[in-house]
Structure formats: structure tokens, C-alpha cells
PDB file of N, CA and C in Angstrom:
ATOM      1  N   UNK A   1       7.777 -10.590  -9.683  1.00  0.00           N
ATOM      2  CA  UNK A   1       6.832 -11.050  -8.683  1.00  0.00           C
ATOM      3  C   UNK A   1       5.433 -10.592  -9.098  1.00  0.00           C
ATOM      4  N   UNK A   2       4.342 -11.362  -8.952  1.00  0.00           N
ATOM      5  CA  UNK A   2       2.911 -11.262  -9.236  1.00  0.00           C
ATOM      6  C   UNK A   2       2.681 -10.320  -7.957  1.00  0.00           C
ATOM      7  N   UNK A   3       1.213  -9.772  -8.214  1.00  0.00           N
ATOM      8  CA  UNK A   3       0.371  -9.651  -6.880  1.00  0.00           C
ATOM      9  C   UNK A   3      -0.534 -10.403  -5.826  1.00  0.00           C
ATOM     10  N   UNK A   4      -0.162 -10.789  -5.120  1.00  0.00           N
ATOM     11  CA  UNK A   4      -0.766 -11.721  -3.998  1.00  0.00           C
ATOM     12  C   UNK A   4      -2.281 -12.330  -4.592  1.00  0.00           C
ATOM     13  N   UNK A   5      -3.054 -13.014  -4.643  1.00  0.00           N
ATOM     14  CA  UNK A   5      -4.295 -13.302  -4.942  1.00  0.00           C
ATOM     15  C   UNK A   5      -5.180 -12.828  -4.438  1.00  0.00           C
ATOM     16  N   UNK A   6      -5.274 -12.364  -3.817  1.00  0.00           N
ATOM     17  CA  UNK A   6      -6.147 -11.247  -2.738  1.00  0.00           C
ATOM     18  C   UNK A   6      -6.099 -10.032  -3.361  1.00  0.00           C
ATOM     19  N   UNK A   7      -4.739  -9.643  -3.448  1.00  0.00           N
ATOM     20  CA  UNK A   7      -4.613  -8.399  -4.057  1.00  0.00           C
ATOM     21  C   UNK A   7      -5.471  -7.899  -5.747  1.00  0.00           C
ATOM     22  N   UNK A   8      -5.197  -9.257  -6.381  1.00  0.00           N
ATOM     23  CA  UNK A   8      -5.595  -9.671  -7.681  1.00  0.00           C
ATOM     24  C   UNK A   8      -7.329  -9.408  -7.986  1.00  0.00           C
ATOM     25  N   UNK A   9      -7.914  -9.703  -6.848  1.00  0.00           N
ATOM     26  CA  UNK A   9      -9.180 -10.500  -6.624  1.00  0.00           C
ATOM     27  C   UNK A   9      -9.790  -8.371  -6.443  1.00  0.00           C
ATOM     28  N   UNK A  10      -9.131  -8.286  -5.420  1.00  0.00           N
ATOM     29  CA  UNK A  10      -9.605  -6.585  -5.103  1.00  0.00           C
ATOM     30  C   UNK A  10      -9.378  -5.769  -6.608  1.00  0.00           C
ATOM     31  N   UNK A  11      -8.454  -6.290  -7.334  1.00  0.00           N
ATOM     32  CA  UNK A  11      -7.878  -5.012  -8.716  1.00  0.00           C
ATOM     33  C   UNK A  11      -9.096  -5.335  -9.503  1.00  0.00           C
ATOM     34  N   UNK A  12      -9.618  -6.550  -9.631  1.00  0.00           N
ATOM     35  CA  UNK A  12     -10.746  -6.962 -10.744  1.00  0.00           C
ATOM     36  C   UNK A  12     -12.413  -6.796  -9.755  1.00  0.00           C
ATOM     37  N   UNK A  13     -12.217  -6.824  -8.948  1.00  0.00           N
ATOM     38  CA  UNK A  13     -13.760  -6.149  -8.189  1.00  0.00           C
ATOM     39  C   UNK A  13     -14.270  -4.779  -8.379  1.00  0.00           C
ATOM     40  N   UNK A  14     -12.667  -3.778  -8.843  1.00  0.00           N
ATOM     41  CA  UNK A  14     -12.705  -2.750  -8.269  1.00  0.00           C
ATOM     42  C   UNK A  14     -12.913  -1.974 -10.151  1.00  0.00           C
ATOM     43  N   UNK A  15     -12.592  -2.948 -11.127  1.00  0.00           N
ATOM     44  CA  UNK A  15     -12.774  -2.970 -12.219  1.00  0.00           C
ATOM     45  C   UNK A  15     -13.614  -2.816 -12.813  1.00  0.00           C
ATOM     46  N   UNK A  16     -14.499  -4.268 -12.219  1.00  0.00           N
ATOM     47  CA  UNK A  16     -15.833  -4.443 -12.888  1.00  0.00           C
ATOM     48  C   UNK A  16     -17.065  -3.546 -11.777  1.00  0.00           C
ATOM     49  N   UNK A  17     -16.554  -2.429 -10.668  1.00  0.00           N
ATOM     50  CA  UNK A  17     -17.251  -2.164 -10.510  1.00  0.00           C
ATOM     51  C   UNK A  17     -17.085   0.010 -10.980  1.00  0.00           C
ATOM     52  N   UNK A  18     -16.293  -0.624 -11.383  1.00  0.00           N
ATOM     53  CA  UNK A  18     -15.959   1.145 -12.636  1.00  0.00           C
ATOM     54  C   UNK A  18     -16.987   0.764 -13.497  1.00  0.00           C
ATOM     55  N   UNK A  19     -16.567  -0.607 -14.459  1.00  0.00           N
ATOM     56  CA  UNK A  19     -16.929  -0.419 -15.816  1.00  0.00           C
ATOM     57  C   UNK A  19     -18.987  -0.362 -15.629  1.00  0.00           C
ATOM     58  N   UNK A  20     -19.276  -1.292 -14.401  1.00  0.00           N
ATOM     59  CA  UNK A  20     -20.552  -1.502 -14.372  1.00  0.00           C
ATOM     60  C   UNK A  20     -21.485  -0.039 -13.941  1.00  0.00           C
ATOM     61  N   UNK A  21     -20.587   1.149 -13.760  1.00  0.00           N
ATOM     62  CA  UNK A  21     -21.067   2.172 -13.565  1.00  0.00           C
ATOM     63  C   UNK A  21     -20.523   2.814 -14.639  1.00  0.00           C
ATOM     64  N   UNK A  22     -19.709   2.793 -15.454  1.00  0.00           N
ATOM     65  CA  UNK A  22     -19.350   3.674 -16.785  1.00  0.00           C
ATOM     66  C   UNK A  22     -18.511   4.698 -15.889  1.00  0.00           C
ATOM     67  N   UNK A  23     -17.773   4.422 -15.703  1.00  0.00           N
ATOM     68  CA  UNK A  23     -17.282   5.392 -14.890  1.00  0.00           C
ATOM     69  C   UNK A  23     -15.492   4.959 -15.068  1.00  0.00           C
ATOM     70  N   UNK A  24     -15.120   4.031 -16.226  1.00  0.00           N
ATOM     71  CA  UNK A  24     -14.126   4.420 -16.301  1.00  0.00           C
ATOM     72  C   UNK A  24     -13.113   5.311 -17.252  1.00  0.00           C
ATOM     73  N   UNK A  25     -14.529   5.869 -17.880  1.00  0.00           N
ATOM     74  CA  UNK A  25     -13.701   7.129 -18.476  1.00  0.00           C
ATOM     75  C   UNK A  25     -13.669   8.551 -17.554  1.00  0.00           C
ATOM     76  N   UNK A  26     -14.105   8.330 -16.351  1.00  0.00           N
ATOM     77  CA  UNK A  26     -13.500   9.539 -15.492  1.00  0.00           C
ATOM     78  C   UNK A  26     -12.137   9.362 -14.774  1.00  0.00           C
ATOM     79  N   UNK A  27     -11.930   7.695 -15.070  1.00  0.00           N
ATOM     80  CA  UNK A  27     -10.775   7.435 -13.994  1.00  0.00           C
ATOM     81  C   UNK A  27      -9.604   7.179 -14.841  1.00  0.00           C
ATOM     82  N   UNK A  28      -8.747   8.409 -14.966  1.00  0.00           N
ATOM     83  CA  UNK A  28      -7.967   8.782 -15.840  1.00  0.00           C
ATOM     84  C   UNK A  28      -6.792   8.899 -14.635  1.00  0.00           C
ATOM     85  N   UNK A  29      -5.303   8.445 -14.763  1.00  0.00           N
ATOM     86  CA  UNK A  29      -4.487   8.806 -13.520  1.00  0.00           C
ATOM     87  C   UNK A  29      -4.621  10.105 -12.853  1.00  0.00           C
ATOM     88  N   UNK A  30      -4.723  11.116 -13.906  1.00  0.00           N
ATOM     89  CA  UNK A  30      -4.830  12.867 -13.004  1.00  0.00           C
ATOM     90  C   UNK A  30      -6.057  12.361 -12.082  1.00  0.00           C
ATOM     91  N   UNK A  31      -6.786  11.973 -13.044  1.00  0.00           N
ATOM     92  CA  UNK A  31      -8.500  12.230 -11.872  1.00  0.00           C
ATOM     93  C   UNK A  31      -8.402  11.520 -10.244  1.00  0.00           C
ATOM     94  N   UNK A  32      -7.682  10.168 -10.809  1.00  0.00           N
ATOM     95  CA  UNK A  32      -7.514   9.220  -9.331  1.00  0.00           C
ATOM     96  C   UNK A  32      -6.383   9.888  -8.802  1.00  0.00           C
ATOM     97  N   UNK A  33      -5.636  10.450  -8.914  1.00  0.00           N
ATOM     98  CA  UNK A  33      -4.232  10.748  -8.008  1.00  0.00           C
ATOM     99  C   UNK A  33      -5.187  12.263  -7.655  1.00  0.00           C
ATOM    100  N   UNK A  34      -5.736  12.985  -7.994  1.00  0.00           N
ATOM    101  CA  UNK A  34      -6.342  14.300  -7.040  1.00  0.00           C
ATOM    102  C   UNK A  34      -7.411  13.430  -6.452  1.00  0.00           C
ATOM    103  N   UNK A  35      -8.107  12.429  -6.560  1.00  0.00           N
ATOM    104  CA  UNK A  35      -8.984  11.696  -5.625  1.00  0.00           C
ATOM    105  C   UNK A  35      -8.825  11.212  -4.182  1.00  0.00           C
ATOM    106  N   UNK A  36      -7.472  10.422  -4.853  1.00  0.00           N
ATOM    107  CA  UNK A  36      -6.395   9.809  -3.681  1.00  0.00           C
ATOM    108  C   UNK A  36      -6.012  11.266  -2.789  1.00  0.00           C
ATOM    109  N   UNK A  37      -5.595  12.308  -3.355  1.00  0.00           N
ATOM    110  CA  UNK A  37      -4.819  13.325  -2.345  1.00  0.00           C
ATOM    111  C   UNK A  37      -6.287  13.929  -1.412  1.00  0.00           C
ATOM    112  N   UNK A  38      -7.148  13.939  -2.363  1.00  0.00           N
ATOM    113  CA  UNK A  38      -8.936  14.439  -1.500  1.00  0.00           C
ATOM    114  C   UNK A  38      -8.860  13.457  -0.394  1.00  0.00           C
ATOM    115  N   UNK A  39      -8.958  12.106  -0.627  1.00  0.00           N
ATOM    116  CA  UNK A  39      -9.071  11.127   0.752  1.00  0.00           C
ATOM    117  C   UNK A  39      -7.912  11.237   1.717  1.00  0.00           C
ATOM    118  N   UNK A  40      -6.820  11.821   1.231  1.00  0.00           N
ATOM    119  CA  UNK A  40      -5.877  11.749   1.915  1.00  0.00           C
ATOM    120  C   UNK A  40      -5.325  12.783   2.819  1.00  0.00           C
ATOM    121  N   UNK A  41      -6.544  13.990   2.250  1.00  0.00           N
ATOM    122  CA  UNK A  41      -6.744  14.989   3.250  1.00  0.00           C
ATOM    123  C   UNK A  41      -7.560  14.431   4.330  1.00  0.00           C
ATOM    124  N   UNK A  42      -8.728  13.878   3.950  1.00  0.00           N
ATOM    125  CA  UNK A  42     -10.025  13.307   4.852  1.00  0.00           C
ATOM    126  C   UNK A  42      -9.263  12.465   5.696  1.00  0.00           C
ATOM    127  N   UNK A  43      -8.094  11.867   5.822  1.00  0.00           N
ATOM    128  CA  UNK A  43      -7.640  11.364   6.863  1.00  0.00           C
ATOM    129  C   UNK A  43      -7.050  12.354   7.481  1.00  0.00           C
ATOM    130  N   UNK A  44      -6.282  12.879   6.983  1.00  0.00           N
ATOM    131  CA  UNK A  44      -5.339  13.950   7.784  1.00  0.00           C
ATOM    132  C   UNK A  44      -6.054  14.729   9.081  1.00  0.00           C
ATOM    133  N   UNK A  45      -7.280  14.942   8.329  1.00  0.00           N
ATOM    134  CA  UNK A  45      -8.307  15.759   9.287  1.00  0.00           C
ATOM    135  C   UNK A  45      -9.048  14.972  10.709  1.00  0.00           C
ATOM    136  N   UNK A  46      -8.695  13.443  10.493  1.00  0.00           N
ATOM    137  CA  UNK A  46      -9.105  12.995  11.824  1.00  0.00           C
ATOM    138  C   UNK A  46      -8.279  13.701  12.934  1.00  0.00           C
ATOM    139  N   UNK A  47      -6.795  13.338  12.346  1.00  0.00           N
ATOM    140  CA  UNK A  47      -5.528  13.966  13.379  1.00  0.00           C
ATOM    141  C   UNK A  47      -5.310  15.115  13.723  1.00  0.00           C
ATOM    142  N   UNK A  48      -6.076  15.891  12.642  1.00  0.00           N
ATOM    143  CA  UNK A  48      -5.543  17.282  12.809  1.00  0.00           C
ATOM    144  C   UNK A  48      -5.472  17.904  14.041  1.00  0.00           C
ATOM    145  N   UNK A  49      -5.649  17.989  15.072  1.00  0.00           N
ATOM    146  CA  UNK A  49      -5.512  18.594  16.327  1.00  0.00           C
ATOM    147  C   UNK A  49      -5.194  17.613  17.621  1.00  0.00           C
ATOM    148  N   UNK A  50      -4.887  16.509  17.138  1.00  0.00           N
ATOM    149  CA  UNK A  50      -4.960  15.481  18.488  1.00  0.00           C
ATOM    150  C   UNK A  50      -3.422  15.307  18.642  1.00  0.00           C
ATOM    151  N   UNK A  51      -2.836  15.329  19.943  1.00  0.00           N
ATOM    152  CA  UNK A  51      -1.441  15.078  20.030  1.00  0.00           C
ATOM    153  C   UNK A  51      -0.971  13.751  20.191  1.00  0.00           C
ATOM    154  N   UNK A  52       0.530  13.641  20.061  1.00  0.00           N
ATOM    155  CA  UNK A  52       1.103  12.336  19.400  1.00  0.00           C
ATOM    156  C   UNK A  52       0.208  11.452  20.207  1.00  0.00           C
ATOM    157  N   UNK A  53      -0.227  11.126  21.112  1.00  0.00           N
ATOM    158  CA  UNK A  53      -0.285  10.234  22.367  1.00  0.00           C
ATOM    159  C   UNK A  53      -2.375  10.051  21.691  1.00  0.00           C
ATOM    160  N   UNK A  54      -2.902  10.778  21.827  1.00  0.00           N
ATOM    161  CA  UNK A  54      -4.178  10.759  21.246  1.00  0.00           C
ATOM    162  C   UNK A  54      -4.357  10.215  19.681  1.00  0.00           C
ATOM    163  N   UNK A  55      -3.326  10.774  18.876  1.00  0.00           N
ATOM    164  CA  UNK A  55      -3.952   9.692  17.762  1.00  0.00           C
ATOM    165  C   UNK A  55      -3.022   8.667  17.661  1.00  0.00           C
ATOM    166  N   UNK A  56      -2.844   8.009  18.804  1.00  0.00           N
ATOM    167  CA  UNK A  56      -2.511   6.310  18.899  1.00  0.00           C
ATOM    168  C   UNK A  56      -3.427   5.632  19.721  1.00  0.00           C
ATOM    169  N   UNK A  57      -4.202   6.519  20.193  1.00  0.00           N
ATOM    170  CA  UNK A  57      -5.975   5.602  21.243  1.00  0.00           C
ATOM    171  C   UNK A  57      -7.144   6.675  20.942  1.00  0.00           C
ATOM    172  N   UNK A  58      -7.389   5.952  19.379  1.00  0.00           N
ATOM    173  CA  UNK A  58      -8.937   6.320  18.824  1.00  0.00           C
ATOM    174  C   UNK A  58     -10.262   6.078  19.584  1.00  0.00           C
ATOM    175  N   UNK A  59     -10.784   6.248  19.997  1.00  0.00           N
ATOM    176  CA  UNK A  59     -12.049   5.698  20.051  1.00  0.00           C
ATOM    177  C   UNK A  59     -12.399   5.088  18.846  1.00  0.00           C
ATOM    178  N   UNK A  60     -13.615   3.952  19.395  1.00  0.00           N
ATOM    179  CA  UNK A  60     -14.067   2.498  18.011  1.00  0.00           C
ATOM    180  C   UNK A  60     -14.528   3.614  16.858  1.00  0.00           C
ATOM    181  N   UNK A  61     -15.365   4.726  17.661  1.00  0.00           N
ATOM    182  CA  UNK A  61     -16.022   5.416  16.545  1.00  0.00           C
ATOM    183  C   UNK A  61     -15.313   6.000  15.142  1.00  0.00           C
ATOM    184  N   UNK A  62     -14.281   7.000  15.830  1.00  0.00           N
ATOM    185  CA  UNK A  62     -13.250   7.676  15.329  1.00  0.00           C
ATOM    186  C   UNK A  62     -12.026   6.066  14.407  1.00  0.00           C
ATOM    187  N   UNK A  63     -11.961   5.740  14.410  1.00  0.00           N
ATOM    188  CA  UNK A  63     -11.375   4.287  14.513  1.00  0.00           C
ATOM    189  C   UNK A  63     -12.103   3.799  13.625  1.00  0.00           C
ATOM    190  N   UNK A  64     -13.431   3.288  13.038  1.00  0.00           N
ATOM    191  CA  UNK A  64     -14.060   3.243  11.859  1.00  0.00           C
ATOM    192  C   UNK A  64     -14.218   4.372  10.600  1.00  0.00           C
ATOM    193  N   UNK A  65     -13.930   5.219  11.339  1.00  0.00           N
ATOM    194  CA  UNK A  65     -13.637   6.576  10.544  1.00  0.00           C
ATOM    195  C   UNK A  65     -12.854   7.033   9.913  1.00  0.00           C
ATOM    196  N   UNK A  66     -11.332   6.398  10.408  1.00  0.00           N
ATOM    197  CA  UNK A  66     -10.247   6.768   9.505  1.00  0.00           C
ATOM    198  C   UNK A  66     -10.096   5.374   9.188  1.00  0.00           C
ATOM    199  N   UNK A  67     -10.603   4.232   9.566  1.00  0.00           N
ATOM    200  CA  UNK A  67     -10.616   2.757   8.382  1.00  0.00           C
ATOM    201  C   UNK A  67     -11.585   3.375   6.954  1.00  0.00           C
ATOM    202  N   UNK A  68     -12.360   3.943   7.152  1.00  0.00           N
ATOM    203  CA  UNK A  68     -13.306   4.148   6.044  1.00  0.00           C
ATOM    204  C   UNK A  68     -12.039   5.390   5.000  1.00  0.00           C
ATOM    205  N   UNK A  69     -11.505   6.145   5.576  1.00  0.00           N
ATOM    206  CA  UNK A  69     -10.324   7.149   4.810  1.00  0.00           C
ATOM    207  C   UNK A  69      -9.223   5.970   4.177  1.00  0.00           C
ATOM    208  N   UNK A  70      -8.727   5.005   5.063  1.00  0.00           N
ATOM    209  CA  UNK A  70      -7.597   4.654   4.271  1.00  0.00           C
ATOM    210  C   UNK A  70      -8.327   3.562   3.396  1.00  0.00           C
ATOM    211  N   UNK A  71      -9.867   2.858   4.031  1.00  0.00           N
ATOM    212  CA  UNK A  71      -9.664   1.791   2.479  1.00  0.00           C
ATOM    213  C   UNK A  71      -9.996   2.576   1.057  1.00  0.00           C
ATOM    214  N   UNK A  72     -10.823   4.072   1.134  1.00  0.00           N
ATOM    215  CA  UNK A  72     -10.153   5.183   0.029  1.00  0.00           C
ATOM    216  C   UNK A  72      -9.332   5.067  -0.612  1.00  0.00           C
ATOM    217  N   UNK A  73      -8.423   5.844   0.430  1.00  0.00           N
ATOM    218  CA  UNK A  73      -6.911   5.981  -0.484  1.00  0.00           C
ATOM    219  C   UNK A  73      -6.375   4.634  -1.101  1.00  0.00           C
ATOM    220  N   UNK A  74      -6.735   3.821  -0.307  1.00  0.00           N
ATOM    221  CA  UNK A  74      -6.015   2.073  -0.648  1.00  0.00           C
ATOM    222  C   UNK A  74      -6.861   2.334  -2.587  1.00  0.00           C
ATOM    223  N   UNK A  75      -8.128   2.017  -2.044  1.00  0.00           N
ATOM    224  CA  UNK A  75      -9.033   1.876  -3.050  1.00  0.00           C
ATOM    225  C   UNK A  75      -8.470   2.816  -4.776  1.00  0.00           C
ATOM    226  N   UNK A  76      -8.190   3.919  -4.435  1.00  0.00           N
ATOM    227  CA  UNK A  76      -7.848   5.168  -5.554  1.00  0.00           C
ATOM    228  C   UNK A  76      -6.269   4.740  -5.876  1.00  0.00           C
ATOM    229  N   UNK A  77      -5.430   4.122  -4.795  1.00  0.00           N
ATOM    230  CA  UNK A  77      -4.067   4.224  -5.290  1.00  0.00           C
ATOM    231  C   UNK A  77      -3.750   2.823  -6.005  1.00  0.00           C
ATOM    232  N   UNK A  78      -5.344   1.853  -5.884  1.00  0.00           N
ATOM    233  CA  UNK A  78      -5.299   0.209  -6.373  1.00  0.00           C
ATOM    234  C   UNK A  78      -5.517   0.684  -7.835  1.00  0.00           C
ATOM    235  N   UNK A  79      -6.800   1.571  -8.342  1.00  0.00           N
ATOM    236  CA  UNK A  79      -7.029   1.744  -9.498  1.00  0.00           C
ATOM    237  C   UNK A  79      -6.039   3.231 -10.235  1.00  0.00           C
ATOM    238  N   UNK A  80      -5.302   3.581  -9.936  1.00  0.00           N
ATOM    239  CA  UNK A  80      -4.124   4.135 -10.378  1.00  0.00           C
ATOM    240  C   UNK A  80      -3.243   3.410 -10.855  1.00  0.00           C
ATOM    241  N   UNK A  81      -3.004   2.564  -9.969  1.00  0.00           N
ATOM    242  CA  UNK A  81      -1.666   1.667 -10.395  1.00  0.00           C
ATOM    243  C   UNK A  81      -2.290   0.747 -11.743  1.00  0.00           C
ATOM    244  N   UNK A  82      -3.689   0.216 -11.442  1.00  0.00           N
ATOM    245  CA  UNK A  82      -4.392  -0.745 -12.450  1.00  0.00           C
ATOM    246  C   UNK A  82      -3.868   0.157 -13.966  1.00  0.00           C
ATOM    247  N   UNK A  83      -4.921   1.557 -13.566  1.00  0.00           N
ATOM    248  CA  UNK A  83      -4.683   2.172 -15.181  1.00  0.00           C
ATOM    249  C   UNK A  83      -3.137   2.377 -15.946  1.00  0.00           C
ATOM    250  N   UNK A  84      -2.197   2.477 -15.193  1.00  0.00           N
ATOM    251  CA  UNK A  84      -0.928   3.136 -15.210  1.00  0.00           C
ATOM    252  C   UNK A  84      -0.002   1.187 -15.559  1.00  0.00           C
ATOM    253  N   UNK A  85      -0.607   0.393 -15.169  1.00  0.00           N
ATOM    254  CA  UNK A  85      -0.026  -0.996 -15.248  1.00  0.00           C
ATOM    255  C   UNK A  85       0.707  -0.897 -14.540  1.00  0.00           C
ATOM    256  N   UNK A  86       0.973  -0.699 -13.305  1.00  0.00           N
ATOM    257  CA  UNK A  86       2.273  -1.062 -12.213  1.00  0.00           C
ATOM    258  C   UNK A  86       1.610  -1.773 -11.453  1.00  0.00           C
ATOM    259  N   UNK A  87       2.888  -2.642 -11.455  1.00  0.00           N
ATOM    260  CA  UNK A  87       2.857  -3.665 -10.322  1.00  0.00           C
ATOM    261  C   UNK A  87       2.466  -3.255  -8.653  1.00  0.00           C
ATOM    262  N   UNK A  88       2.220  -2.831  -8.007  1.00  0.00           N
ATOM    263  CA  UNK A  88       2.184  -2.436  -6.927  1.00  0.00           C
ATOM    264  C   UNK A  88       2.999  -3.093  -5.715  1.00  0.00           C
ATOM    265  N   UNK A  89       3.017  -4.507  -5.782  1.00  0.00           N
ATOM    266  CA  UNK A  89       3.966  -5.466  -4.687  1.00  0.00           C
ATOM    267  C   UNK A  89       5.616  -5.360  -5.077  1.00  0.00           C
ATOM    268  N   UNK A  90       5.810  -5.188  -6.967  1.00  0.00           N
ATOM    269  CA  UNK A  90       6.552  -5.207  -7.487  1.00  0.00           C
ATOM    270  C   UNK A  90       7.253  -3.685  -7.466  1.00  0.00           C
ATOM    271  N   UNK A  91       6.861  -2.627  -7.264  1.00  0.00           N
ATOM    272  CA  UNK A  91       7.098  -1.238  -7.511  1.00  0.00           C
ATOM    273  C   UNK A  91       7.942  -1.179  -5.939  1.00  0.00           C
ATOM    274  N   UNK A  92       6.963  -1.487  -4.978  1.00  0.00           N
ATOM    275  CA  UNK A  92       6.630  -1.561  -3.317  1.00  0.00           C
ATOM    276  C   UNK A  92       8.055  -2.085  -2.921  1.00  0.00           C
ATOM    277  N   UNK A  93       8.769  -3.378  -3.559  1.00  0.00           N
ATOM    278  CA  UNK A  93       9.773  -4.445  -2.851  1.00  0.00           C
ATOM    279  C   UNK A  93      11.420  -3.396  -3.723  1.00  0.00           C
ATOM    280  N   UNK A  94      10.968  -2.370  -4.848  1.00  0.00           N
ATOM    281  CA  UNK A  94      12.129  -1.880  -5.657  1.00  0.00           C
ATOM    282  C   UNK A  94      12.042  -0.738  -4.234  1.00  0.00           C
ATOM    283  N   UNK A  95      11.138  -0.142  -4.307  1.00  0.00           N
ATOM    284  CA  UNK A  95      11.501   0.914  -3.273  1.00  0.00           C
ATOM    285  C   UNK A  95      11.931   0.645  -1.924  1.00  0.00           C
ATOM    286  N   UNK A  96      11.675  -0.154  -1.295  1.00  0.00           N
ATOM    287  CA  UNK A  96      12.196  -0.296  -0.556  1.00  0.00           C
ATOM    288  C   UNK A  96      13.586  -0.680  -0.514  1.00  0.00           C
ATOM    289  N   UNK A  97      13.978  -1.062  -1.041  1.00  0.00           N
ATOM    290  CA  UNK A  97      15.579  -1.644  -2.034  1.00  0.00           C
ATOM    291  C   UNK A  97      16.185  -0.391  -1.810  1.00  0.00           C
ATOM    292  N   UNK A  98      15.569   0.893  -2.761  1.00  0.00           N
ATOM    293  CA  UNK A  98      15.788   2.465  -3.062  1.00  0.00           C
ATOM    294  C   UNK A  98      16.388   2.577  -1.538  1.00  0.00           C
ATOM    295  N   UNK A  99      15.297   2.653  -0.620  1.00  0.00           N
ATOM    296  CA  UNK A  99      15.509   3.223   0.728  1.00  0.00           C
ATOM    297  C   UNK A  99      16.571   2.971   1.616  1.00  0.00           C
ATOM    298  N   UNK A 100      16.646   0.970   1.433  1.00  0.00           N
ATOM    299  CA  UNK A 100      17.684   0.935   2.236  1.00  0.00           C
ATOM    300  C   UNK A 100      19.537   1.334   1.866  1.00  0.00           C
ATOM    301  N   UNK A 101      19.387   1.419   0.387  1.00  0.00           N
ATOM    302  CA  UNK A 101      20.437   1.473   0.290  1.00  0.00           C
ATOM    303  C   UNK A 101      20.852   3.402   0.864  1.00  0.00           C
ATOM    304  N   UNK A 102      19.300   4.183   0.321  1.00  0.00           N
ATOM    305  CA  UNK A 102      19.390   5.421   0.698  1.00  0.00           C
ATOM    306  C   UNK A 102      19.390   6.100   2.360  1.00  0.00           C
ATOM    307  N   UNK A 103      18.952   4.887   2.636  1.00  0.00           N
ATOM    308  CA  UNK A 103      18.815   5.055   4.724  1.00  0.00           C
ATOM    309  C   UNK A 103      20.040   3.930   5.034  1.00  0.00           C
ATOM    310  N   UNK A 104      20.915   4.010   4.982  1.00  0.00           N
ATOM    311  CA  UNK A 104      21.803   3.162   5.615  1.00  0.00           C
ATOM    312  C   UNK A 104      21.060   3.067   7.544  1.00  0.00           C
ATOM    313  N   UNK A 105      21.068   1.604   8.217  1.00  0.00           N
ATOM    314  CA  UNK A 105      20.234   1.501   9.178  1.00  0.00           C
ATOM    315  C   UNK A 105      21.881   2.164   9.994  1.00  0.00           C
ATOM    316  N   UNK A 106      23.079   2.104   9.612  1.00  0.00           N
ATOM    317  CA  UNK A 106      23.915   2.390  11.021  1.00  0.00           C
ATOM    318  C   UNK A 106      24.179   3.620  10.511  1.00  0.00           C
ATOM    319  N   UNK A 107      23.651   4.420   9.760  1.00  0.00           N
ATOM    320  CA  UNK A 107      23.556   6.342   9.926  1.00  0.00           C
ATOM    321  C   UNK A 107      22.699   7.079  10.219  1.00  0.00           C
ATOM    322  N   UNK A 108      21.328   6.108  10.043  1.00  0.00           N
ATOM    323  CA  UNK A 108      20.246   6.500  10.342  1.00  0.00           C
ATOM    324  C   UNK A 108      19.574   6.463  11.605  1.00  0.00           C
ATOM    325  N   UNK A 109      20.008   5.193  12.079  1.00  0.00           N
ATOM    326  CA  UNK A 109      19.099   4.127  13.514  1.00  0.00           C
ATOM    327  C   UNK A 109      19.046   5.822  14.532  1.00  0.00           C
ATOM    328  N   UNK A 110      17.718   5.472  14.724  1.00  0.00           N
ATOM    329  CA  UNK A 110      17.173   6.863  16.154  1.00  0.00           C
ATOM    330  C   UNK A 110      16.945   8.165  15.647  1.00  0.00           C
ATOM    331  N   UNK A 111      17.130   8.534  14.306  1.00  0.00           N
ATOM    332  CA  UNK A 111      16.955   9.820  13.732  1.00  0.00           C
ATOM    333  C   UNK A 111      15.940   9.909  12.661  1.00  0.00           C
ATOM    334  N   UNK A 112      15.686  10.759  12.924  1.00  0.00           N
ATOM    335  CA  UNK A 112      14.189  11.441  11.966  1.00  0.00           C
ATOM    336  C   UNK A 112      14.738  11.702  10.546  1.00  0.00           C
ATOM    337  N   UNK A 113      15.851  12.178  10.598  1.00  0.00           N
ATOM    338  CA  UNK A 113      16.235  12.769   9.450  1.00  0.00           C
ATOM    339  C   UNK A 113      17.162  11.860   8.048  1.00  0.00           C
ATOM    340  N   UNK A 114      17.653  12.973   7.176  1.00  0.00           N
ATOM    341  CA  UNK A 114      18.536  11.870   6.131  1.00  0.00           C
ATOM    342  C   UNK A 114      19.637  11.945   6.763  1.00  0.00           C
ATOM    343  N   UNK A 115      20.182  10.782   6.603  1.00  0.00           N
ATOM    344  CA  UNK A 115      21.562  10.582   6.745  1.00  0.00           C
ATOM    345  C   UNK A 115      22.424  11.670   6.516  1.00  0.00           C
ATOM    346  N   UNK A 116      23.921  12.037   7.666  1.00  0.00           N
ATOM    347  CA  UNK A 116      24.424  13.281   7.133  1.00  0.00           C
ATOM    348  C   UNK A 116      25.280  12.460   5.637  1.00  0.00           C
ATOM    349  N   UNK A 117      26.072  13.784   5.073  1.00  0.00           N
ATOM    350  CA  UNK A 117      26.784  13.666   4.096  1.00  0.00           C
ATOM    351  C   UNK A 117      28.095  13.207   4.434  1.00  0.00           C
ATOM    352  N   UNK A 118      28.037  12.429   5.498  1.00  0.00           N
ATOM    353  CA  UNK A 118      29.829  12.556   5.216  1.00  0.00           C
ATOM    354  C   UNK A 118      29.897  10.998   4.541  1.00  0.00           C
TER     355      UNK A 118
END
């Protein structure tokens, strides 16, 4: 499976706007995967103190704030996958494959946890 055309359109924007800053010899997988985990603190920290019920009704403000964190991480984990050549839709549809066979839905359904062992 390809990547959506949209998807395609964002990997080569996000390309030519490395190379047009020279900046893709900093973006080496180590560099973007500690980038990605930096933004991925900067979200964490919206939530950090708000309980379950509060960070599901953001305010607009707060609410542009962690849109600006995840198109980040989106952004760092698009040009990871670019440098590394993975498919991302293609990686995305195997794992989930992984999961269900690893989450069976009638051992799992209502539980947080892994499936027991029996």
C-alpha cells in the first residue's frame, strides 16, 4: 500500500523545507526521534495536572496549544520515517495486525491490561 496523497504531498513539503534551510544534515533518525520525544513531553505537560474529566474539555486556547504539540510530533515522526524509508500507512496497517492478533477483542474487551496467560 502507498501513502495517501495528502500524506505524500506533507513528506515532500516537509523535505524541501529541510533542504531549503540546510538543515538536513541535522536530521539524522537519533536527532528526530529525541526531537519527537522533546515535543512529546510539550504535550504531556498540557495534561500534566488536569484530571481525567478536564483534559477531555480544553478550553479553545489550551486546545490550539496541544494542536500546535501534536502537529510536532506528527511533523518529527513524518521526517523519521522519510529518512529511515518506512512506509508509515504501511508499517501502521502491520501493527495493527500485530495487536489484534496480540489483544484478542474476547480476552481483552473492558480491560486495561494484557490479556491473561491462560
Amino acid at each position: 500500500m502507498t501513502a495517501p496523497p495528502e500524506l505524500e504531498r506533507l513528506v515532500e513539503r516537509l523535505r524541501g523545507f529541510a533542504r531549503e534551510r540546510d538543515w538536513e544534515q541535522f536530521h539524522s533518525p537519533k536527532n528526530l526521534a529525541m526531537a519527537l520525544i522533546v515535543e512529546a513531553a510539550e504535550l504531556v505537560e498540557h495534561f500534566q495536572w488536569l484530571t481525567e474529566q478536564q483534559s477531555r474539555q480544553l478550553s479553545t486556547e489550551k486546545l490550539g496549544e496541544v494542536e500546535q504539540e501534536l502537529a510536532d510530533i506528527f511533523i518529527y515522526l513524518i521526517r523519521i520515517s522519510d529518512r529511515l524509508e518506512v512506509n508509515l500507512v504501511d508499517a501502521a496497517w502491520r501493527k495493527i495486525e500485530i495487536n489484534e492478533r496480540k489483544y484478542p477483542a474476547d480476552r481483552v474487551r473492558g480491560k486495561a491490561g494484557k490479556p491473561d496467560a491462560t
